[in-house]
PDB file of N, CA and C in Angstrom:
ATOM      1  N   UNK A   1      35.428  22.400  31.682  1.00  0.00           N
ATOM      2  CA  UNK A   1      34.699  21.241  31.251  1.00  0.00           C
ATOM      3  C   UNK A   1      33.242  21.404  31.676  1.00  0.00           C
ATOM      4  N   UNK A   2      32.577  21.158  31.085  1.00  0.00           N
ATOM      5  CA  UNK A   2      30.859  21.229  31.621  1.00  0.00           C
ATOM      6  C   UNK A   2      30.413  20.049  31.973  1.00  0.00           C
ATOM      7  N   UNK A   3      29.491  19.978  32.848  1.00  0.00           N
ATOM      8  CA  UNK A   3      29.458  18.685  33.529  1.00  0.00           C
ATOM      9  C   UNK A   3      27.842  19.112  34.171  1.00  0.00           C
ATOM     10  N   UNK A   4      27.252  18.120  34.394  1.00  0.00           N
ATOM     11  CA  UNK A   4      26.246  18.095  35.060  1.00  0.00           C
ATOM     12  C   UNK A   4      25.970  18.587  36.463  1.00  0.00           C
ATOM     13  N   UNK A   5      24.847  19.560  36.919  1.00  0.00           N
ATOM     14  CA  UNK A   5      24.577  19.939  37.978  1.00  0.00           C
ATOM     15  C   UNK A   5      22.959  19.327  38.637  1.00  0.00           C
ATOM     16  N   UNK A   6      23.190  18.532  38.170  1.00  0.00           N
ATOM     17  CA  UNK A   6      21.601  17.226  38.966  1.00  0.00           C
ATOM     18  C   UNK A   6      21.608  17.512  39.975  1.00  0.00           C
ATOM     19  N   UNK A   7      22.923  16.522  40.944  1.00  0.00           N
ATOM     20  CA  UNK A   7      22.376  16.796  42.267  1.00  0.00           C
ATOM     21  C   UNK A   7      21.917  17.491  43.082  1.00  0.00           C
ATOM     22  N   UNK A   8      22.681  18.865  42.778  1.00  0.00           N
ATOM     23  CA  UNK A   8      22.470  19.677  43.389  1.00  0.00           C
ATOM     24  C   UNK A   8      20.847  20.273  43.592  1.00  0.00           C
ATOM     25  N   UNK A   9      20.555  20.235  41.857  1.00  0.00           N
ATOM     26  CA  UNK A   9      18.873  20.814  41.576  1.00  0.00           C
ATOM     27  C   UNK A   9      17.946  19.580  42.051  1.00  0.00           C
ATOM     28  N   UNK A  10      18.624  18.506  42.245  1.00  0.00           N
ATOM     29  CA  UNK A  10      17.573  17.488  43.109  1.00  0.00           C
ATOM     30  C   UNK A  10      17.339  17.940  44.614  1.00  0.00           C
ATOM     31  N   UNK A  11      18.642  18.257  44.947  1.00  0.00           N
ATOM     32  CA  UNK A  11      18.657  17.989  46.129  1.00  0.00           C
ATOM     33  C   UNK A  11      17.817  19.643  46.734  1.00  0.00           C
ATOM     34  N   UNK A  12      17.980  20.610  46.355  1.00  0.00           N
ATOM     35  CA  UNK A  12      17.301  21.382  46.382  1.00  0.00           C
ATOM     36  C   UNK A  12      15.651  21.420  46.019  1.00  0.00           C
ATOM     37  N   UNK A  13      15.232  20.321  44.957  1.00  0.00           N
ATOM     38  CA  UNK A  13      14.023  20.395  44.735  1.00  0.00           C
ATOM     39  C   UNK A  13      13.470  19.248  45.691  1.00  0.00           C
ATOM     40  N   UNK A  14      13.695  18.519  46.729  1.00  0.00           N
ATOM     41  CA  UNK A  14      13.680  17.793  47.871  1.00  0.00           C
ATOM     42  C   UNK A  14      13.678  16.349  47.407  1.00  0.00           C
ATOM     43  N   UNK A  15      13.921  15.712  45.989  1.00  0.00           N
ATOM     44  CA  UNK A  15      14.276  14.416  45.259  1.00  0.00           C
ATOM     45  C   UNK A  15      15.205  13.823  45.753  1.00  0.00           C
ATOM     46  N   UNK A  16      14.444  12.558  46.493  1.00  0.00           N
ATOM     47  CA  UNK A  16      15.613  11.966  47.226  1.00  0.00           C
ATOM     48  C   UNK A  16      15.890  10.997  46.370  1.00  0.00           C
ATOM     49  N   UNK A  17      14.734  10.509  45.442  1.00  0.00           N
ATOM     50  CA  UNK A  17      14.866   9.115  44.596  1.00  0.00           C
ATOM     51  C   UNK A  17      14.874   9.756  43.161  1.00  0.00           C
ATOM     52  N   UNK A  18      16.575  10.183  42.761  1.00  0.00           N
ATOM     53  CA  UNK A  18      16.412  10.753  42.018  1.00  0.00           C
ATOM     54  C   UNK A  18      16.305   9.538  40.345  1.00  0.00           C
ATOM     55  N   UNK A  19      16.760   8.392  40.685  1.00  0.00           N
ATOM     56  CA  UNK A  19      16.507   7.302  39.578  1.00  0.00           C
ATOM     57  C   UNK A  19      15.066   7.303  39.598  1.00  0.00           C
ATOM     58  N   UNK A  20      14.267   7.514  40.122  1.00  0.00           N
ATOM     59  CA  UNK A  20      13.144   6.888  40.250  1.00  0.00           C
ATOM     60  C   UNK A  20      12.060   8.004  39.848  1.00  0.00           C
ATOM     61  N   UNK A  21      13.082   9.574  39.723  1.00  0.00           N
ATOM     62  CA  UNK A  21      12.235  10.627  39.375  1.00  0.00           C
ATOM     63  C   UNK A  21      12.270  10.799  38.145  1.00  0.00           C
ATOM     64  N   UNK A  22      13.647  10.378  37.427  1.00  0.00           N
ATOM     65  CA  UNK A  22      13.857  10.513  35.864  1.00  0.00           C
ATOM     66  C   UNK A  22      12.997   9.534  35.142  1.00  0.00           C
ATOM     67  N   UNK A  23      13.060   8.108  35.891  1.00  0.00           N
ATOM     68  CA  UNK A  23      11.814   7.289  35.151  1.00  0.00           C
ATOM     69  C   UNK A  23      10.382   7.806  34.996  1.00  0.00           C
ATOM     70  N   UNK A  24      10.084   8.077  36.447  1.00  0.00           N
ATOM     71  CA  UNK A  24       8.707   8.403  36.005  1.00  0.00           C
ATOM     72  C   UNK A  24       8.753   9.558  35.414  1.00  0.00           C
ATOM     73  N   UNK A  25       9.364  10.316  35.392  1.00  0.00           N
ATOM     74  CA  UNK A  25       9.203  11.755  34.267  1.00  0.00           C
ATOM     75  C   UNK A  25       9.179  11.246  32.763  1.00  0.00           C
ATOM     76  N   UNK A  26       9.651  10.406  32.323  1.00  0.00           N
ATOM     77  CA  UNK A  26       9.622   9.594  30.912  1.00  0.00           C
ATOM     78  C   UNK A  26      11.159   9.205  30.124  1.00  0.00           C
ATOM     79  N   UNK A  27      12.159   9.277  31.076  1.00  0.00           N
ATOM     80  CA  UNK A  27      13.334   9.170  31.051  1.00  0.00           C
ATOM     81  C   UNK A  27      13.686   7.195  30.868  1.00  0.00           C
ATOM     82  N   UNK A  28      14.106   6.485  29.930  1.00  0.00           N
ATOM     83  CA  UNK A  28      14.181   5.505  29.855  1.00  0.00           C
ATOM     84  C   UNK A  28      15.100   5.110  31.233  1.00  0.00           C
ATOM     85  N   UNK A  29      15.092   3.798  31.497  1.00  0.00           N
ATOM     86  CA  UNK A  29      16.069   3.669  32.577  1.00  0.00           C
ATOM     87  C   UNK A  29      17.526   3.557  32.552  1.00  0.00           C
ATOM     88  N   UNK A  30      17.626   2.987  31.194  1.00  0.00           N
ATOM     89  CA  UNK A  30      19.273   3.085  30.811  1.00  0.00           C
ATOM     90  C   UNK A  30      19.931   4.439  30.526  1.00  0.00           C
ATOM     91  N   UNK A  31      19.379   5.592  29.945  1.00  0.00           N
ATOM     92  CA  UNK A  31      19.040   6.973  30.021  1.00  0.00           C
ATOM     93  C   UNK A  31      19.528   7.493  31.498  1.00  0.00           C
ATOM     94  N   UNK A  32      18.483   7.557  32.401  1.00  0.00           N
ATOM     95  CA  UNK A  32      18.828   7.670  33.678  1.00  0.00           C
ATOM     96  C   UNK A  32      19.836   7.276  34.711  1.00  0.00           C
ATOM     97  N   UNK A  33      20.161   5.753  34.086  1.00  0.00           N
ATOM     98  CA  UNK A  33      21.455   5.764  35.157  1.00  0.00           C
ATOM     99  C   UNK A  33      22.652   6.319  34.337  1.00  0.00           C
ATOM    100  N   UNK A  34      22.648   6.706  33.058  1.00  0.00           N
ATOM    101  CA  UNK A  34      23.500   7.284  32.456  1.00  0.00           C
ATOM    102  C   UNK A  34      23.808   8.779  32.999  1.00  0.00           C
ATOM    103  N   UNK A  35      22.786   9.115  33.144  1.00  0.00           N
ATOM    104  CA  UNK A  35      22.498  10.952  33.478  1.00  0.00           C
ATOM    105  C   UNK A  35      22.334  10.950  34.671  1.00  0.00           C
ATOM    106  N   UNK A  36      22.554  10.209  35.623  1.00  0.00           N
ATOM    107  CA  UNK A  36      23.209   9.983  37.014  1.00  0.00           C
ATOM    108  C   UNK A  36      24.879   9.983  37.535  1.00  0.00           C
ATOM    109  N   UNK A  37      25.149   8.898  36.907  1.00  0.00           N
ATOM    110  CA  UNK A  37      26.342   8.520  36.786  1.00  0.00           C
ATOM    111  C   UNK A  37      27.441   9.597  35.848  1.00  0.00           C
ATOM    112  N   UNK A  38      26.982  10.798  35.545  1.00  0.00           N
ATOM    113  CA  UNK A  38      27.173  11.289  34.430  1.00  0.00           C
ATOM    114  C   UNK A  38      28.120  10.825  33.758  1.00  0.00           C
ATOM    115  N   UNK A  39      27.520  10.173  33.328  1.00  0.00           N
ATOM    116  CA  UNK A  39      28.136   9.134  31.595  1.00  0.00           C
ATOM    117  C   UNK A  39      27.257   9.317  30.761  1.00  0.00           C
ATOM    118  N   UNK A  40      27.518  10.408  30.145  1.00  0.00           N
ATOM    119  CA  UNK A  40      26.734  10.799  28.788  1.00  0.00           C
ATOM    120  C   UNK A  40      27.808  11.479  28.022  1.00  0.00           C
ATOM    121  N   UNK A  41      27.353  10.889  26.792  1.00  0.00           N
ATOM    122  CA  UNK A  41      28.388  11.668  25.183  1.00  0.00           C
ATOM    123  C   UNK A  41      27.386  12.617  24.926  1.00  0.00           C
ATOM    124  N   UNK A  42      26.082  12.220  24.630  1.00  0.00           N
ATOM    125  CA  UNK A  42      24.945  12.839  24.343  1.00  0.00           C
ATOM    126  C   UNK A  42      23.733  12.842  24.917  1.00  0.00           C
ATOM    127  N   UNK A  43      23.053  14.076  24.784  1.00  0.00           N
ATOM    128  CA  UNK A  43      21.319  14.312  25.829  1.00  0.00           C
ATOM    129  C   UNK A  43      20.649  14.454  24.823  1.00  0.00           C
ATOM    130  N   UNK A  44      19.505  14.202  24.486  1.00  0.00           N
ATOM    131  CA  UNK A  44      17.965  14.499  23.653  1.00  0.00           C
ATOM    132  C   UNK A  44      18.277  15.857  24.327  1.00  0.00           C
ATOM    133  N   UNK A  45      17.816  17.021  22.823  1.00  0.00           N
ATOM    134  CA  UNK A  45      17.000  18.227  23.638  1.00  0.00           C
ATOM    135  C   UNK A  45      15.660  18.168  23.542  1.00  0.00           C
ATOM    136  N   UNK A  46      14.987  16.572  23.682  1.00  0.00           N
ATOM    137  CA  UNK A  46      14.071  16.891  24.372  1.00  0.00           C
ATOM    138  C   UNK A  46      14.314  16.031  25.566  1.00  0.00           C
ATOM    139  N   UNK A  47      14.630  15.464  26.118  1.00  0.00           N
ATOM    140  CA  UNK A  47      15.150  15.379  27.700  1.00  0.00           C
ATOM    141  C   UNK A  47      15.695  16.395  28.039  1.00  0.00           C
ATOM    142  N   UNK A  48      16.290  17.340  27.905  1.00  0.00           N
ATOM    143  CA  UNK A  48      17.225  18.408  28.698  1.00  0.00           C
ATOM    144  C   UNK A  48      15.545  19.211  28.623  1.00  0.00           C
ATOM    145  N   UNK A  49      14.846  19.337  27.490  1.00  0.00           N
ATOM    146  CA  UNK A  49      13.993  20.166  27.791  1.00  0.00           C
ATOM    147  C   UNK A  49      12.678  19.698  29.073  1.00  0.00           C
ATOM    148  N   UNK A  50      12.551  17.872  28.845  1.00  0.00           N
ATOM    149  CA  UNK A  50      12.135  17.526  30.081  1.00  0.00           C
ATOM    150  C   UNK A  50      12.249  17.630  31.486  1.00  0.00           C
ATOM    151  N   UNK A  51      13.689  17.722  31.707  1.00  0.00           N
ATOM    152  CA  UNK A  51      14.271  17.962  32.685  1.00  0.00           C
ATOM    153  C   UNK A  51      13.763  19.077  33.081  1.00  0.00           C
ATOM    154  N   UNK A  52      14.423  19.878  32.092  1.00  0.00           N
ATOM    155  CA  UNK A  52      13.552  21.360  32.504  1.00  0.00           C
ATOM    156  C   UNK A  52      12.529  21.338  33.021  1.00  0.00           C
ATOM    157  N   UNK A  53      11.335  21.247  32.330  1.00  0.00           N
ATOM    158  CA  UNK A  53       9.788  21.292  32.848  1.00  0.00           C
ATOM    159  C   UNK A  53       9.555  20.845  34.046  1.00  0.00           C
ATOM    160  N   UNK A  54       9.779  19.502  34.481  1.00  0.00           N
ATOM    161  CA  UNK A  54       9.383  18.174  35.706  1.00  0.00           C
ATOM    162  C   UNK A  54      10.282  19.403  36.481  1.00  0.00           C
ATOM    163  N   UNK A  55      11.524  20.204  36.574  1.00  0.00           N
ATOM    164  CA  UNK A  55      12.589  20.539  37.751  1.00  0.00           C
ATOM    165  C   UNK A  55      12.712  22.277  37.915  1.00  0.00           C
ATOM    166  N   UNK A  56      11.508  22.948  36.957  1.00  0.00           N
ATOM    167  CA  UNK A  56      10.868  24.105  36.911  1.00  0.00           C
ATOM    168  C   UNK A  56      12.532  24.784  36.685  1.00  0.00           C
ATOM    169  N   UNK A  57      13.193  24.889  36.232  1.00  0.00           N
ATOM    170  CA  UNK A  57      14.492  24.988  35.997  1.00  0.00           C
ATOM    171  C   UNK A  57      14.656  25.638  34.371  1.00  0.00           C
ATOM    172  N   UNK A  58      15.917  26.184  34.126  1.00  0.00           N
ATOM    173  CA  UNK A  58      16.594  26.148  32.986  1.00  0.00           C
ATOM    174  C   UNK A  58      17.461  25.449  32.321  1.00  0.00           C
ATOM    175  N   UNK A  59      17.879  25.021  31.445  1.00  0.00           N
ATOM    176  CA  UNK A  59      19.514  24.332  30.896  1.00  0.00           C
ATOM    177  C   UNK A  59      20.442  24.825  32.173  1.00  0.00           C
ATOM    178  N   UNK A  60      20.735  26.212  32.189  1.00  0.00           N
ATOM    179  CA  UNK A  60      21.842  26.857  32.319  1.00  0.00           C
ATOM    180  C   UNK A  60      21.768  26.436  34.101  1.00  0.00           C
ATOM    181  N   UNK A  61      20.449  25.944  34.756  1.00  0.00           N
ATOM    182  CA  UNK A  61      20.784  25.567  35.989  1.00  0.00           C
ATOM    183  C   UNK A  61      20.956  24.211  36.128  1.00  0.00           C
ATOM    184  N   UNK A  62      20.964  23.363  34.777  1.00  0.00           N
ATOM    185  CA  UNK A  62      21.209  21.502  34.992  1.00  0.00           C
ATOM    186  C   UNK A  62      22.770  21.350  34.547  1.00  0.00           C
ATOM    187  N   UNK A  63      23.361  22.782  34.221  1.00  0.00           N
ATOM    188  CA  UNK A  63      24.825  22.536  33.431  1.00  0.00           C
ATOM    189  C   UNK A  63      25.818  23.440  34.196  1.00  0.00           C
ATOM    190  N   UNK A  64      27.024  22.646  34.791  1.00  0.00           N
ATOM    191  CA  UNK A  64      28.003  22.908  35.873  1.00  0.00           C
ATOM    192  C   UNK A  64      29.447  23.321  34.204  1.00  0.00           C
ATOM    193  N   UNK A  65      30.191  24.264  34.948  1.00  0.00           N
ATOM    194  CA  UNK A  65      31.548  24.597  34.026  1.00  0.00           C
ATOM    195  C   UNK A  65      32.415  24.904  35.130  1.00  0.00           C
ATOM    196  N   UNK A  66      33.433  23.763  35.204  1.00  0.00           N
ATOM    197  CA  UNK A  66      34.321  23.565  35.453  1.00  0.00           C
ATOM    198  C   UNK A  66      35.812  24.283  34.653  1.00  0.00           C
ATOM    199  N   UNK A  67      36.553  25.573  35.218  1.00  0.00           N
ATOM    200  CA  UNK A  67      37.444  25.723  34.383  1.00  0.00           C
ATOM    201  C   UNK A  67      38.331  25.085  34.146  1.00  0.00           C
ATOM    202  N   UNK A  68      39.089  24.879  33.064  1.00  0.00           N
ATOM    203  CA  UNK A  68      40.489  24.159  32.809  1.00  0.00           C
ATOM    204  C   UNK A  68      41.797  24.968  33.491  1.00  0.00           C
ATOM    205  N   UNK A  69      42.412  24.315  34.137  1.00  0.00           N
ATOM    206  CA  UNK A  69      43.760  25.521  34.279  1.00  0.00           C
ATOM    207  C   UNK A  69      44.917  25.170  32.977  1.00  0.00           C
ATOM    208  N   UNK A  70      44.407  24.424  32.441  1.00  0.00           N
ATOM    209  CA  UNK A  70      45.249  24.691  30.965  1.00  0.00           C
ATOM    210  C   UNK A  70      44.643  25.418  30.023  1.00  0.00           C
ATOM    211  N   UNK A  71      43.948  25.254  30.069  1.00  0.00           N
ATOM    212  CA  UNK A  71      42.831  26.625  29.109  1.00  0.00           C
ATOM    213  C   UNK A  71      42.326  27.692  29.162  1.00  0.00           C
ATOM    214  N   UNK A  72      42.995  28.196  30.567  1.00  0.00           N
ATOM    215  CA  UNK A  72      42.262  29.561  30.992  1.00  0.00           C
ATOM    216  C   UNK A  72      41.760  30.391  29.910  1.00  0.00           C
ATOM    217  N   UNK A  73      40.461  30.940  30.246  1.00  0.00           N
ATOM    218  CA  UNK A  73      39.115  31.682  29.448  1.00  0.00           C
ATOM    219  C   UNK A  73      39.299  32.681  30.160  1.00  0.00           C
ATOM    220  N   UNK A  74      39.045  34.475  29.523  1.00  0.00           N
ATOM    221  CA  UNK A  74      38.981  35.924  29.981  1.00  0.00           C
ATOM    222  C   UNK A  74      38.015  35.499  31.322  1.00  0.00           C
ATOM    223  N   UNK A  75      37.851  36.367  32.119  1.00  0.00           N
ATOM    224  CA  UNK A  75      36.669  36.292  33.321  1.00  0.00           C
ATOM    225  C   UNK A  75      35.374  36.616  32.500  1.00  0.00           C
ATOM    226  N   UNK A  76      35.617  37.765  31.280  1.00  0.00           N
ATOM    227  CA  UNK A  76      33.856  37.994  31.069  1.00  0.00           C
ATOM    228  C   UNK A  76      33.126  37.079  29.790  1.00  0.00           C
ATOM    229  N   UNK A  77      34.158  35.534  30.104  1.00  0.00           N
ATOM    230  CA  UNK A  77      33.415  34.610  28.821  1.00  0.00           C
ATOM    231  C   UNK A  77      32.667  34.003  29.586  1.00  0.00           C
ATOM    232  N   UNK A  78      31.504  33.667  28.564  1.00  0.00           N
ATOM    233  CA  UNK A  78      30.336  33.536  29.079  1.00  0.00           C
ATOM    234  C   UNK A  78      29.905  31.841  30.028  1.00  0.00           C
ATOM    235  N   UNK A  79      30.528  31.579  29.395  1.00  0.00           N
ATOM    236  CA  UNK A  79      30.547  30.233  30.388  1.00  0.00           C
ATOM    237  C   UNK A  79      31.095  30.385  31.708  1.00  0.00           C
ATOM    238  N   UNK A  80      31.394  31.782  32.060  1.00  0.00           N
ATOM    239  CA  UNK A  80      31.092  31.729  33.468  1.00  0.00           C
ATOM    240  C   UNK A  80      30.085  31.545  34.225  1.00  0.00           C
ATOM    241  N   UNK A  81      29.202  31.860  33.204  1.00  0.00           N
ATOM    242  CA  UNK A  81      28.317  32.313  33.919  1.00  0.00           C
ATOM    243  C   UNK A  81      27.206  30.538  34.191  1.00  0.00           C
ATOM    244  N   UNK A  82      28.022  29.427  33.460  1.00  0.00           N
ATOM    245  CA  UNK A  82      27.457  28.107  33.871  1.00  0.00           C
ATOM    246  C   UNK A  82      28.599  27.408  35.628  1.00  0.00           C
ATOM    247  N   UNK A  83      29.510  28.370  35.909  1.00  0.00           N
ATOM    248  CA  UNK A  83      30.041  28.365  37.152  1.00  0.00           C
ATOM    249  C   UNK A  83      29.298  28.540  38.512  1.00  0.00           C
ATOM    250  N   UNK A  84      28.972  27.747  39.439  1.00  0.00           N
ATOM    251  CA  UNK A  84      28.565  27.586  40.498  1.00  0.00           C
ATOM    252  C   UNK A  84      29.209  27.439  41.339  1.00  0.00           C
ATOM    253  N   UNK A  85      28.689  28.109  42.557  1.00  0.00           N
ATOM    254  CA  UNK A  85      29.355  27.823  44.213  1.00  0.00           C
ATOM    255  C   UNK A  85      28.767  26.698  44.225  1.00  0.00           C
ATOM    256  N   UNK A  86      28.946  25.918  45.210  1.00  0.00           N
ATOM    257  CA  UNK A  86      28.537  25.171  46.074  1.00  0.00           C
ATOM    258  C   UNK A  86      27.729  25.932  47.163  1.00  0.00           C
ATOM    259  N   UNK A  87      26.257  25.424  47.569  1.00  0.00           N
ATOM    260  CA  UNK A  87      25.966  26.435  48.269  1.00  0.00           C
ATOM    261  C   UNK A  87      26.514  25.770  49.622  1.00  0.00           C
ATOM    262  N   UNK A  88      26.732  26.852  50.676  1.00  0.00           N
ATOM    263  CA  UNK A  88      26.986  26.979  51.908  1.00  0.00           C
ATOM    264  C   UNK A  88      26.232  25.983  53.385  1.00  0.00           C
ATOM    265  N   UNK A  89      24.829  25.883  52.722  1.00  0.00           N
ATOM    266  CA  UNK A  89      23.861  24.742  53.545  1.00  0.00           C
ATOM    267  C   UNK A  89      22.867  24.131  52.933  1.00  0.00           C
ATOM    268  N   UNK A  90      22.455  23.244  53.442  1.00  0.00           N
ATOM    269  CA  UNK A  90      21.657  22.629  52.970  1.00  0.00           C
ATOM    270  C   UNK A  90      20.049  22.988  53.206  1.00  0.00           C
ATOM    271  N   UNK A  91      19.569  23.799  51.901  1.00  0.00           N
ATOM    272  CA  UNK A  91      18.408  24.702  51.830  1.00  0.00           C
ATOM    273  C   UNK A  91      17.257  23.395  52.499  1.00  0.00           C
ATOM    274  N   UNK A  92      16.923  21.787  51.621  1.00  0.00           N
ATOM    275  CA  UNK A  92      15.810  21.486  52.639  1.00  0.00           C
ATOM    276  C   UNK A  92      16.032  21.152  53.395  1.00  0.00           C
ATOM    277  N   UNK A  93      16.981  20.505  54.768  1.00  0.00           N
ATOM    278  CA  UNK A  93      17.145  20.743  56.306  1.00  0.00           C
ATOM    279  C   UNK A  93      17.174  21.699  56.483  1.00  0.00           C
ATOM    280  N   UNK A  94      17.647  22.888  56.306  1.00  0.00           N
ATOM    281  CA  UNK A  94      17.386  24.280  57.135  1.00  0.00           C
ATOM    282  C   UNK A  94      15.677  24.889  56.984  1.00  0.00           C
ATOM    283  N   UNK A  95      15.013  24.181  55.902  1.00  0.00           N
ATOM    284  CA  UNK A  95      13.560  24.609  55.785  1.00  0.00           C
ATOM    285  C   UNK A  95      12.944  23.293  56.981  1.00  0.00           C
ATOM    286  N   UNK A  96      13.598  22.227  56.794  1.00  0.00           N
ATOM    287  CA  UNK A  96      12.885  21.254  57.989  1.00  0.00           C
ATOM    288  C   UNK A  96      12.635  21.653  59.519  1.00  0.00           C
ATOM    289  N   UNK A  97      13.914  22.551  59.788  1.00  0.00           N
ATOM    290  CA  UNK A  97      14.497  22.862  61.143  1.00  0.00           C
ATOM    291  C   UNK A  97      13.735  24.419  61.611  1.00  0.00           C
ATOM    292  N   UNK A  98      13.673  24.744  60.388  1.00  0.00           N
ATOM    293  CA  UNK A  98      13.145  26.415  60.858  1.00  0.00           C
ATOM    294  C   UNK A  98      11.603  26.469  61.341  1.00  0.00           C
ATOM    295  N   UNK A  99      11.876  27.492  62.296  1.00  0.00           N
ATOM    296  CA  UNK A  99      10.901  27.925  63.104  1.00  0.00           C
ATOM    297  C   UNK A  99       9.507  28.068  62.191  1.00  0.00           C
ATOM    298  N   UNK A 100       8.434  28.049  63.046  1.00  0.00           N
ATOM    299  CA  UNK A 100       7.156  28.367  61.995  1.00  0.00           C
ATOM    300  C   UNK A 100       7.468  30.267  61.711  1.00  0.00           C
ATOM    301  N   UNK A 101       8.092  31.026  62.688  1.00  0.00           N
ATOM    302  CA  UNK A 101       8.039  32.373  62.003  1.00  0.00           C
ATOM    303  C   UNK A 101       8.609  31.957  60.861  1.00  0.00           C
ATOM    304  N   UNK A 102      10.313  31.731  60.762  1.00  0.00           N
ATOM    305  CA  UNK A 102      10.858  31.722  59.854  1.00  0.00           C
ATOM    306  C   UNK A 102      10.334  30.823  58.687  1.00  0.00           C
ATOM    307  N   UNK A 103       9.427  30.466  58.447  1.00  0.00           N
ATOM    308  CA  UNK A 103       8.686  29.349  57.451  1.00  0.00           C
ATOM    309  C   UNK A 103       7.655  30.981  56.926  1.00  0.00           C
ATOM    310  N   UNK A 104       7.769  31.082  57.628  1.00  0.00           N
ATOM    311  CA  UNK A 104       6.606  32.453  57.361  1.00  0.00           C
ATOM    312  C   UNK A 104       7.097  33.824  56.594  1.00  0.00           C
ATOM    313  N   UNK A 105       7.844  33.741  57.387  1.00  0.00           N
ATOM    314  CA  UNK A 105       9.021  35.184  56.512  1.00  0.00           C
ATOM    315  C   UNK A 105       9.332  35.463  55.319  1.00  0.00           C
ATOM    316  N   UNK A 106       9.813  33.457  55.381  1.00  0.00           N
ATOM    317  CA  UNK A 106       9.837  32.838  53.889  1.00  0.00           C
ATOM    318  C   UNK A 106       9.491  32.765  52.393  1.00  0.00           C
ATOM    319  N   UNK A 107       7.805  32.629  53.389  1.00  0.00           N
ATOM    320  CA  UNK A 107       6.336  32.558  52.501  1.00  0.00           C
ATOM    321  C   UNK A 107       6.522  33.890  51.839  1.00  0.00           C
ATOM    322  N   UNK A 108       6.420  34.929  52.966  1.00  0.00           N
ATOM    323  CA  UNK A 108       6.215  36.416  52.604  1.00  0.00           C
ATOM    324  C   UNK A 108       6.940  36.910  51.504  1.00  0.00           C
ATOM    325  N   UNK A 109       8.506  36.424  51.430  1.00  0.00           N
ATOM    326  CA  UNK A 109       9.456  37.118  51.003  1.00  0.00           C
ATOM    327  C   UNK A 109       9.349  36.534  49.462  1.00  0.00           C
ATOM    328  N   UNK A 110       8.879  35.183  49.075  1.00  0.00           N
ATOM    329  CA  UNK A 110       9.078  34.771  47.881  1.00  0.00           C
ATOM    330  C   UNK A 110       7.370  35.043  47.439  1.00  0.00           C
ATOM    331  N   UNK A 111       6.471  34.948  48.457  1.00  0.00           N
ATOM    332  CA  UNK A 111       4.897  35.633  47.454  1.00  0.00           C
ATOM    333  C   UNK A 111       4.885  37.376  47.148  1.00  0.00           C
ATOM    334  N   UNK A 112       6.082  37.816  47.739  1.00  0.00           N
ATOM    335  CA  UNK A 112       6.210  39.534  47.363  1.00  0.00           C
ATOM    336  C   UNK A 112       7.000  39.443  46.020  1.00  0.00           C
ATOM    337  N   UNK A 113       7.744  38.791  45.570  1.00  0.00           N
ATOM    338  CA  UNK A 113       8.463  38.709  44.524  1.00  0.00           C
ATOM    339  C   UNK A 113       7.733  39.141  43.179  1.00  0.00           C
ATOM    340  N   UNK A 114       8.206  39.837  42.455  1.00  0.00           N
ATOM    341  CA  UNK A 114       7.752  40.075  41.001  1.00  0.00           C
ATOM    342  C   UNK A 114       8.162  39.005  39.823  1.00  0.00           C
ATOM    343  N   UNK A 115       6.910  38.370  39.841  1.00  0.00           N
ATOM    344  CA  UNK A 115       6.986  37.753  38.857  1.00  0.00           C
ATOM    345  C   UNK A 115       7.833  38.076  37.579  1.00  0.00           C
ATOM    346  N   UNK A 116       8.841  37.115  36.577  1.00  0.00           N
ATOM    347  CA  UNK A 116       9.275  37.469  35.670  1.00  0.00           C
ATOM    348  C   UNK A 116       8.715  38.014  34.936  1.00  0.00           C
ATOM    349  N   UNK A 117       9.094  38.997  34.224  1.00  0.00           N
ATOM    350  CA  UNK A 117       8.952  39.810  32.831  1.00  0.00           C
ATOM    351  C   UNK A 117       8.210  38.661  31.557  1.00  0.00           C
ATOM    352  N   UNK A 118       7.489  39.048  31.295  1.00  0.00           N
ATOM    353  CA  UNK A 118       6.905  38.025  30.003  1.00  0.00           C
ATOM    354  C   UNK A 118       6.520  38.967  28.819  1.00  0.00           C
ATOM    355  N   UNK A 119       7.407  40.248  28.643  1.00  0.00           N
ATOM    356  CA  UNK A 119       7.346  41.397  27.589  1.00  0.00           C
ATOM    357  C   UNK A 119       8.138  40.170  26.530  1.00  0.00           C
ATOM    358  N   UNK A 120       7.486  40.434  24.675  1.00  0.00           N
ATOM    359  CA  UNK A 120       8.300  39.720  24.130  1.00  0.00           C
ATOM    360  C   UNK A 120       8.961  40.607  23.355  1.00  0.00           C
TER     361      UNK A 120
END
C-alpha cells in the first residue's frame, strides 16, 4: 500500500509545526489537515510538486510502500524501492547534542560531496 512519508521528511527537515508549514507554503488548510491525517483519495501534482520544492525533496522521498502479505511483489519490483527503514535515531537531536568537532566533520563531509550530475 503506499502511504505517506511526511513525518518523517518533517521531522528530519527540523518542522515542528508541520500544519502551519503546509499553510504557509500555499497548501489550503482543509488540504493540510487532510495530508496530515493522511486522508487523501487525491494530491494536486502541483502540491506534491510543492511539497517538493518548500522540502528540497523528491516524490519518491514524500511516498512510503508498505508491502501486502497478500500480494506479495518479486524483490526487484520497483516499488521497492518507495520502501523505507525507519531510521535508527533521531538525526535533529543527535545534531543538537553533538560536539562542535562533530558539527564540523559534518560540515566537511557534506561540503566535499559532489554535487549531482546535471548532464541531460
Amino acid at each position: 500500500m503506499l502511504t505517506w512519508n511526511l513525518q518523517s521528511v518533517f521531522k528530519a527537515r527540523g518542522i515542528e509545526r508541520p500544519y502551519t508549514f503546509l499553510v504557509k507554503a500555499g497548501i489550503s488548510r482543509h488540504s493540510a489537515t487532510s495530508i496530515l491525517n493522511n486522508d487523501i483519495f487525491f494530491l494536486r501534482l502541483s502540491h506534491l510538486e510543492l511539497l517538493c520544492q518548500k522540502l528540497n525533496c523528491s516524490p519518491n522521498d514524500l511516498l512510503l510502500w508498505v508491502p501486502n502479505p497478500n500480494n506479495p511483489l518479486p524483490k526487484e519490483h520497483p516499488l521497492y524501492k518507495l520502501k523505507k527503514e525507519a531510521p535508527g535515531f533521531d538525526l535533529a537531536e543527535t545534531l543538537k547534542t553533538a560536539s562542535f568537532e562533530k558539527l564540523n566533520e559534518i560540515k566537511n563531509i557534506l561540503s566535499t560531496e559532489s554535487p549531482p550530475s546535471t548532464n541531460p
